[in-house]
Protein backbone atom coordinates (compact mmCIF):
# COMPACT_ATOMS: atom_id res chain seq x y z
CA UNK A 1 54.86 127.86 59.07
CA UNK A 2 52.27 125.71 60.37
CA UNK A 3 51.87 121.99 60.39
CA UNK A 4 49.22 122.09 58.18
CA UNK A 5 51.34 123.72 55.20
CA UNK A 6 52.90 121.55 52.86
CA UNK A 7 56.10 120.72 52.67
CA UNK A 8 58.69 122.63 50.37
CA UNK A 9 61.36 119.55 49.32
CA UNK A 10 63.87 122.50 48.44
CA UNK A 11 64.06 124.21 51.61
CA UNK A 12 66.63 122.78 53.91
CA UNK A 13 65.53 122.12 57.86
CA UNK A 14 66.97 124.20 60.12
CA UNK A 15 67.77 121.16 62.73
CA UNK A 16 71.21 119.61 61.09
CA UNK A 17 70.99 115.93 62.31
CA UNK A 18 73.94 113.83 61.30
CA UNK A 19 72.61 110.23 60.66
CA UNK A 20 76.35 108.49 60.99
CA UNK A 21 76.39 106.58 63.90
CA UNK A 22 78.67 107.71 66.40
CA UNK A 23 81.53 105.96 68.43
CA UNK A 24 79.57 106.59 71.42
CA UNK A 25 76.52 105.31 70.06
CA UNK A 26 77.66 102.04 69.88
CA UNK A 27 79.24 102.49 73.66
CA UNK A 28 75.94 103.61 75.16
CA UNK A 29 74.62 99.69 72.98
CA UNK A 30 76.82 98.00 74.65
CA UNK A 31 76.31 99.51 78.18
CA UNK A 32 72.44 98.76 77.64
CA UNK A 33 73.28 94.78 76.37
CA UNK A 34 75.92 94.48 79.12
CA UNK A 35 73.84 95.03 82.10
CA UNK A 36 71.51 91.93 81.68
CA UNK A 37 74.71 90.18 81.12
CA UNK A 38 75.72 90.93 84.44
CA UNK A 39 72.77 89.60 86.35
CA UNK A 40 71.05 92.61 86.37
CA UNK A 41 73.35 94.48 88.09
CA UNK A 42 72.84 92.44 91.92
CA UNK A 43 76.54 92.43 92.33
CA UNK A 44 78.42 95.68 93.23
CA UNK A 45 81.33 94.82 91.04
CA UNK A 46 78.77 94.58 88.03
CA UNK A 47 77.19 97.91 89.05
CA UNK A 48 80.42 99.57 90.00
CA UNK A 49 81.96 98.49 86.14
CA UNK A 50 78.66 100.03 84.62
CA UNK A 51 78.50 103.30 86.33
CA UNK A 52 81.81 103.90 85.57
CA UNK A 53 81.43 102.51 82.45
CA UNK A 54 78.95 105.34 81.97
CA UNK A 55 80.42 107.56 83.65
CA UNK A 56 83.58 107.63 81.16
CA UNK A 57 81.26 107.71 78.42
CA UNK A 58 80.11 111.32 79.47
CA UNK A 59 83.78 112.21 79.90
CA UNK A 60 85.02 111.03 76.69
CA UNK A 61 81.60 112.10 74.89
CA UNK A 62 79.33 114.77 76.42
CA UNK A 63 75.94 115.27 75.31
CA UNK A 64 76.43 117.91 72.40
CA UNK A 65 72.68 119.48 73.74
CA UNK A 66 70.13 120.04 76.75
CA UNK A 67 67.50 118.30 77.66
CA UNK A 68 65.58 121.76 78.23
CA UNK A 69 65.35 123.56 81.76
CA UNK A 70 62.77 121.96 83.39
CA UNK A 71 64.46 118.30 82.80
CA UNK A 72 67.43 119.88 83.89
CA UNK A 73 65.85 120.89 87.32
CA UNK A 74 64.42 117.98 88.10
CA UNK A 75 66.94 116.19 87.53
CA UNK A 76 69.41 118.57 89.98
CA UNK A 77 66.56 118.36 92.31
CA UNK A 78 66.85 114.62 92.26
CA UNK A 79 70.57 114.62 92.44
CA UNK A 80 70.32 116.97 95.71
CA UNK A 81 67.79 113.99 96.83
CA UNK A 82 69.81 111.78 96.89
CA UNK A 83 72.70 113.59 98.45
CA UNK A 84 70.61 114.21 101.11
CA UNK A 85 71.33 110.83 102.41
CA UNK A 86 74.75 111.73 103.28
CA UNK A 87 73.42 114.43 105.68
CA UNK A 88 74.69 113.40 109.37
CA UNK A 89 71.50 112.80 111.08
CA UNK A 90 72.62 115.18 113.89
């Protein structure tokens, strides 16, 4: 099928997306409200409560897919980035 074929109302799409919003949806709204709230995150309490805040979320609600490999990678290489800076320097 190509994108230039018209569309066939009675076949069904093969993605299934479920348009009821979530329990986590609303979590990762008020995570995105709530750090302006707190100043912008300047003091470590407010970014401590939000990145576990977040953290929790995954815990409680993984992501159901993946991003795709080459997201993935970069964002592994980025994680090893920054745990490069606990390295001892000697």
């Amino acid at each position: 099928m190509s994108l230039f074929d018209e569309h066939d109302p009675t076949r069904r799409s093969g993605s299934r997306i479920n348009r009821t919003a979530q329990p986590a949806f609303y979590v990762v709204l008020a995570l995105t409200a709530l750090a302006p709230i707190l100043g912008g995150c300047t003091k470590l309490w407010a970014a401590a409560s939000l990145a576990a805040a977040t953290g929790l979320l995954f815990l409680i609600a993984p992501p159901k897919r993946s991003l795709g490999r080459l997201p993935n990678i970069a964002f592994v290489a980025l994680i090893a980035l920054a745990l490069v800076a606990f390295l001892p320097s000697r």
